[in-house]
Structure formats: C-alpha cells, structure tokens
Protein backbone atom coordinates (compact mmCIF):
# COMPACT_ATOMS: atom_id res chain seq x y z
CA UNK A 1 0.00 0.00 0.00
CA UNK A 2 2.54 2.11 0.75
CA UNK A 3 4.42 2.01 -2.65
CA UNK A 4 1.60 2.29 -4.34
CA UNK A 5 0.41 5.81 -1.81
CA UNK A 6 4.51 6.85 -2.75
CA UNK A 7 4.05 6.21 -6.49
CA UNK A 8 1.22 8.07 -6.38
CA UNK A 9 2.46 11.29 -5.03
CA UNK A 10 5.48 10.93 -7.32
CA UNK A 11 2.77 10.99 -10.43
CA UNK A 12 1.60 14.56 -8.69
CA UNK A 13 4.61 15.94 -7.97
CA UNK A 14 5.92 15.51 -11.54
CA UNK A 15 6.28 18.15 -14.00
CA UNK A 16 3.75 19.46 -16.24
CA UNK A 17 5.57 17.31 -19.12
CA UNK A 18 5.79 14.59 -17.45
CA UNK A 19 2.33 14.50 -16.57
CA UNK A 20 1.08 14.79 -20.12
CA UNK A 21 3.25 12.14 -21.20
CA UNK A 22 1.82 9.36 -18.65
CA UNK A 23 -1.86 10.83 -19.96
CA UNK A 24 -0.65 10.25 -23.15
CA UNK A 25 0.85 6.62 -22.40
CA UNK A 26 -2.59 5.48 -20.07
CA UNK A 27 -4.95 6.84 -22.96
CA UNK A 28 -2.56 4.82 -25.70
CA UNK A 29 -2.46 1.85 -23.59
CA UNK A 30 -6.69 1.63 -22.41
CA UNK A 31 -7.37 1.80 -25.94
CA UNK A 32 -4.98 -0.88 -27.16
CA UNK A 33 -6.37 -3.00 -24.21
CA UNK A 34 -9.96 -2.44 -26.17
CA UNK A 35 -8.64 -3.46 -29.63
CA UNK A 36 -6.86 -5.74 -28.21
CA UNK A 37 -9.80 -7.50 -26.65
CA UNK A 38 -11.73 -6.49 -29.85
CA UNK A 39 -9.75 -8.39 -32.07
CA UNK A 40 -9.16 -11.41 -30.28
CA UNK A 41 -12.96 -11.69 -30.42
CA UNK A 42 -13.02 -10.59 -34.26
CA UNK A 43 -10.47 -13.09 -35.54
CA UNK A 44 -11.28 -16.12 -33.33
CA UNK A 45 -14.97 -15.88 -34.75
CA UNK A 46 -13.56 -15.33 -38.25
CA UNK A 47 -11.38 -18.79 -37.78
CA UNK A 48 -14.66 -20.71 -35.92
CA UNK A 49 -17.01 -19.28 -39.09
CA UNK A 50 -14.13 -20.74 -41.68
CA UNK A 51 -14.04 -24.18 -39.71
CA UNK A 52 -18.10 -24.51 -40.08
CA UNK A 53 -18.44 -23.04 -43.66
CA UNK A 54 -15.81 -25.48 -44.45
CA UNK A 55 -17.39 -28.39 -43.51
CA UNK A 56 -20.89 -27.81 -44.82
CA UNK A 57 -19.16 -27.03 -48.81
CA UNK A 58 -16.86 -30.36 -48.01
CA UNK A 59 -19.91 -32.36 -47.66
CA UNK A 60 -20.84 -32.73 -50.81
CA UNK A 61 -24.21 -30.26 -50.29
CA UNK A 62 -25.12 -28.94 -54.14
CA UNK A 63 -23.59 -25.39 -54.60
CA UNK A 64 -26.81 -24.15 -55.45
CA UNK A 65 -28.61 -25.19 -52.02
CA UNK A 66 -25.81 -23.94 -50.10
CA UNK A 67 -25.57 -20.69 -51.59
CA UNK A 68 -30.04 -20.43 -50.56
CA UNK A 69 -29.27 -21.39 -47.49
CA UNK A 70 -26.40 -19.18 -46.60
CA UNK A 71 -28.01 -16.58 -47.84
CA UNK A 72 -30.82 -16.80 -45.52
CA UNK A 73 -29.06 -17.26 -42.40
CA UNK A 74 -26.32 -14.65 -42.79
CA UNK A 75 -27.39 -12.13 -45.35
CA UNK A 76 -24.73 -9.97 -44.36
CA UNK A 77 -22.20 -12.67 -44.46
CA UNK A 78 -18.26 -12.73 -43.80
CA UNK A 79 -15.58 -15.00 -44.56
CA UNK A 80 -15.05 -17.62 -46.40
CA UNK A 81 -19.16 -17.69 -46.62
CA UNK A 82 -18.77 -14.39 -48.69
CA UNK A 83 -16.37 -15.25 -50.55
CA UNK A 84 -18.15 -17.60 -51.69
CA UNK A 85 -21.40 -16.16 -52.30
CA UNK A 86 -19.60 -13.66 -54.16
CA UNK A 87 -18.05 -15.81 -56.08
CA UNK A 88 -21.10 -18.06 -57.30
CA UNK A 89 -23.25 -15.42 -57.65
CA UNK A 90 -21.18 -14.27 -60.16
CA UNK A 91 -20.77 -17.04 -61.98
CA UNK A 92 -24.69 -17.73 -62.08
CA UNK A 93 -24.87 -14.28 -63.57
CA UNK A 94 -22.33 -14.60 -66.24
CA UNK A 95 -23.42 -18.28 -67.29
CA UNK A 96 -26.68 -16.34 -68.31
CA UNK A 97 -25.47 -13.99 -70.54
CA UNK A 98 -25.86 -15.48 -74.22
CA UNK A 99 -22.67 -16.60 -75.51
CA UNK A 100 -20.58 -16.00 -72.27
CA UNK A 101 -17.58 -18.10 -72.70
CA UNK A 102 -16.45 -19.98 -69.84
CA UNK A 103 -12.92 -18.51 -69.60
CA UNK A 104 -14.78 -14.92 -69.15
CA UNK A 105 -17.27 -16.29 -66.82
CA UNK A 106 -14.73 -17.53 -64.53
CA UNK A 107 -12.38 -14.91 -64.89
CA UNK A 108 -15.89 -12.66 -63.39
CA UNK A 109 -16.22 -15.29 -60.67
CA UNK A 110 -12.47 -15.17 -59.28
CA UNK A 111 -12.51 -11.11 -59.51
CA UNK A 112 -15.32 -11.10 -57.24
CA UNK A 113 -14.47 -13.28 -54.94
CA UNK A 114 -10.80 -11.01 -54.64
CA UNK A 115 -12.98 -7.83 -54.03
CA UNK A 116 -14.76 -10.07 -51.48
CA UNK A 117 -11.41 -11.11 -49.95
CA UNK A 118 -10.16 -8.12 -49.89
CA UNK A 119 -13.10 -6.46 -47.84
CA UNK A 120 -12.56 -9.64 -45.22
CA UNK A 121 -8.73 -8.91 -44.86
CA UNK A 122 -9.77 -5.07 -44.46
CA UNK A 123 -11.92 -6.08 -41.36
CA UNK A 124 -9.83 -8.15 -39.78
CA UNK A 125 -6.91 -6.46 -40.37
CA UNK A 126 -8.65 -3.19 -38.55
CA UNK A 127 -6.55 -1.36 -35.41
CA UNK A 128 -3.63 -3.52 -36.17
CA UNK A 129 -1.76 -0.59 -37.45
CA UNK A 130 -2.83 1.14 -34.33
CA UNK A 131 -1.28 -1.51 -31.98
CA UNK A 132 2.03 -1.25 -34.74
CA UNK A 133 2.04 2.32 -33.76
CA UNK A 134 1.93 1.93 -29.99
CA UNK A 135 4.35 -0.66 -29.36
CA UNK A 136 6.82 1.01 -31.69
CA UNK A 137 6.29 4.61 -30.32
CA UNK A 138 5.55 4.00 -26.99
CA UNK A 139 8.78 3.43 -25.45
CA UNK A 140 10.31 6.96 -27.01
CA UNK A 141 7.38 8.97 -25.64
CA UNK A 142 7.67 7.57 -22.25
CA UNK A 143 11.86 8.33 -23.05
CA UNK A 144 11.09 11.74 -23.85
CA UNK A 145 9.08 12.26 -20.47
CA UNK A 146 12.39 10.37 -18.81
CA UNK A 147 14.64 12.89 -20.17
CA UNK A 148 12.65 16.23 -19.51
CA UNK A 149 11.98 14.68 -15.90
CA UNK A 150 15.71 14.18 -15.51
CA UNK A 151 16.58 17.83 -17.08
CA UNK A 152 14.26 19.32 -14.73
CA UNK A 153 15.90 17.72 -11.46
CA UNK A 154 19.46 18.52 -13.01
CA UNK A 155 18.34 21.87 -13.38
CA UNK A 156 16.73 22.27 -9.91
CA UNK A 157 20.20 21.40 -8.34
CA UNK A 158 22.07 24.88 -9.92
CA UNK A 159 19.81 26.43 -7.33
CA UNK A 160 21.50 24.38 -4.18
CA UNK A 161 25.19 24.94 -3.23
CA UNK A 162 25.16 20.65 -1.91
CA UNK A 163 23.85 18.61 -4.08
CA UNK A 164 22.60 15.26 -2.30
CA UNK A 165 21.10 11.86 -3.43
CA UNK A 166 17.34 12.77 -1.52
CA UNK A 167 17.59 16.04 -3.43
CA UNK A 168 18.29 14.16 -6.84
CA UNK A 169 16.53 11.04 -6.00
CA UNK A 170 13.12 11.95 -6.54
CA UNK A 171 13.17 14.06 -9.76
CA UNK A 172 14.97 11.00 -11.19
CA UNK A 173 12.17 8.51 -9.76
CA UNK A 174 9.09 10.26 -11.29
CA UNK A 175 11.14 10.88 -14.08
CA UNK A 176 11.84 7.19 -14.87
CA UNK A 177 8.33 6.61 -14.31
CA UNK A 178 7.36 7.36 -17.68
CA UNK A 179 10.07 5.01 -19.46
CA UNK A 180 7.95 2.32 -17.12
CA UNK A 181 4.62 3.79 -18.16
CA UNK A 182 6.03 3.49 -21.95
CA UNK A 183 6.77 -0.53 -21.77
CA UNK A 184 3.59 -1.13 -20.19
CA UNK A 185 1.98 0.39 -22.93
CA UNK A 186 4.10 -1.11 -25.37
CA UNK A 187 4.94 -4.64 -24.75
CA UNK A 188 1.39 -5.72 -24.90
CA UNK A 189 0.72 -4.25 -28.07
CA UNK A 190 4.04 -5.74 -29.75
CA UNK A 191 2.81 -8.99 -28.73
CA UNK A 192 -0.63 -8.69 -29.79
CA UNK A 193 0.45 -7.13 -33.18
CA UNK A 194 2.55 -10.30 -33.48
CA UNK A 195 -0.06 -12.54 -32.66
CA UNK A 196 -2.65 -11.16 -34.71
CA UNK A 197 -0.33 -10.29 -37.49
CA UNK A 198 0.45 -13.81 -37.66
CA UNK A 199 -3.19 -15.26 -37.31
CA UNK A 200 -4.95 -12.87 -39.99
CA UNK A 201 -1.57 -14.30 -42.54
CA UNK A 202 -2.75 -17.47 -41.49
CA UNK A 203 -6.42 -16.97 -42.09
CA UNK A 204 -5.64 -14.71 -45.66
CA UNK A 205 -3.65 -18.02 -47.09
CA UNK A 206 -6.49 -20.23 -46.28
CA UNK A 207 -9.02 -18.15 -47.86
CA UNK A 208 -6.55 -18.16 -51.01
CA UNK A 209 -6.57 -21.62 -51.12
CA UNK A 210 -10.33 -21.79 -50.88
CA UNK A 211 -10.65 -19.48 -53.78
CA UNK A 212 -7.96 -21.81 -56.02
CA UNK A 213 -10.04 -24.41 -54.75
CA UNK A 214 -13.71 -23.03 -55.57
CA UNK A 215 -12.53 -21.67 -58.98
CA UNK A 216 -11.70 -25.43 -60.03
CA UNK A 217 -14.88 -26.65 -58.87
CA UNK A 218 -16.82 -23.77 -61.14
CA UNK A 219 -14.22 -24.72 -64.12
CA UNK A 220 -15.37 -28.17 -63.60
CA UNK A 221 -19.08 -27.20 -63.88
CA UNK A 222 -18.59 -24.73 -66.45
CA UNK A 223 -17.68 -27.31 -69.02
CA UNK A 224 -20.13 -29.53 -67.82
C-alpha cells in the first residue's frame, strides 16, 4: 500500500511534461487494451465461421442449395461464406449472358471473390496498425518524459550549493516513471500485433486456397 500511496504522489509531484506524457501513455495503452480484446474476439470468430463453412461445402451439399441457405441465415455474411457467395453469384450471372464463354465467366467469378477477400482482410486487419504504432512509439514517448523529468531535477540542483542523493533522488524517480509507463503500454501491443499479425496471414492463405479451390470446382461445372 505504501508504494503504491509513494508512487502516487510521485505521479503529482511531476512536472507538467511529465504529466502529459503518462496521460498520453494510459490513454494509448486503455485503448490498445480495447482493440486488443476487440480483435481477439473478431479473428477467433472469423477462424470458428471458416471451420463450419468449411465443412458444410466439403460435404458434398449442391452449390446451389448452399448458396439459398447461406443466404438466408447470414445475409450480411463474412468470410469464407462471402467469398463464396460472391463468387457463385457471379458465376450464375455470367453463365446467363448469351454466348458468355467460360474462360470470361470464370475470370468474373475469381474477380469477385478477390474484391470479397479483400473487404474480409480489411476487417480483420482493422486497429492492427494502431497496436504497430503503440508498441513502436511507446517506449520513445515515455523516453522523452524520462529525459525532460531528468533535465528538470538537473536543473533544480544549480539552485543548491550541496547537491545530495534525496535532493536528486526523486526528480529522477518520477522521471523514470514514464520510461515504465512506456513498456507497459508497449509490450502488450508488440505482442498482440505479433499474434494477430500472424493469425490474420494465417487466415488470408487459407481463404486463397479456398478461392484456387472453388474456382476449379466452377471450371469443372462450367464445361459440364
């Protein structure tokens, strides 16, 4: 309790600088907590969505009743569900144009179903630059708010003819606070970035393949 009562008053005795800094540093860290926790639910839906979708267009369903009956339940749709539904609508479109040769018709289909992928990596990929941006600027904001604390104290001893360690001590305590304050803000969003980075590759190359995939299956029934 008492550290915490000492840390405290350190916070509100430090300089007007200093002060902004750790606002700066808690507001930049409470919202990469939120998008944190926002994507973790955003991208571990997106993977449980691609693991179902999967396994209903693996079962051997007919294209055409699976494309009525996502439609109906997620008219909105996302994932690997859009990009398919994007993908065969187009291709039911073209096939009815008179004389639509197949190589065009497909060509319509896979375009589609990139704008569709595209839109997917777009959402997922949202306040990952943010958390970039934190982790990697963190750190010098919170070393800025070091150094002016440290400048300050430095310049507070020109006043004294003795210069002691409990007259230095402080300034360079709330001073180094904000270097702390920094790498709590950062660290979690470097690791997050990481992790996310990493999952939303992951999740980009399997919706890839399922569009190689998908486009062979329409190439199939295109010449049928």
């Amino acid at each position: 309790m008492t550290t915490d009562l000492s840390l405290f008053a350190l916070i509100l005795d430090a300089s007007l600088v200093v002060q902004l800094v750790l606002l700066v540093l808690a507001a930049a860290s409470l919202i990469s907590w939120s998008m944190i926790l926002d994507r973790a639910y955003i991208i571990g839906r997106a993977r449980k969505r691609a693991n179902r979708f999967e396994e209903q267009f693996w079962s051997g369903d007919d294209l055409a009743a699976l494309y009525k009956e996502l439609s109906q339940d997620e008219p909105s749709g996302q994932g690997l569900a859009a990009i398919f539904r994007a993908g065969f609508k187009e291709f039911v479109r073209l096939r009815k144009i008179e004389d639509s040769d197949t190589q065009f018709v497909l060509q319509g289909a896979e375009r589609s179903m990139r704008v569709a992928l595209s839109r997917e990596m777009d959402r997922l990929e949202t306040h990952l630059a943010f958390l970039a941006t934190v982790g990697s600027t963190s750190p010098y904001i919170g070393l800025f708010g070091t150094v002016w604390g440290i400048m300050q104290s430095f310049h507070a001893l020109g006043n004294v003819e003795q210069a002691t360690l409990a007259l230095v001590a402080p300034g360079i305590s709330e001073a180094l606070i904000a270097t702390a304050v920094g790498l709590f803000a950062a660290i979690p969003a470097v690791v997050a970035y990481n992790r996310y980075a990493n999952q939303v590759e992951r999740l980009n190359n399997r919706y890839e393949e399922f569009i190689e995939e998908f486009a062979t299956l329409l190439q199939r029934q295109g010449r049928g």
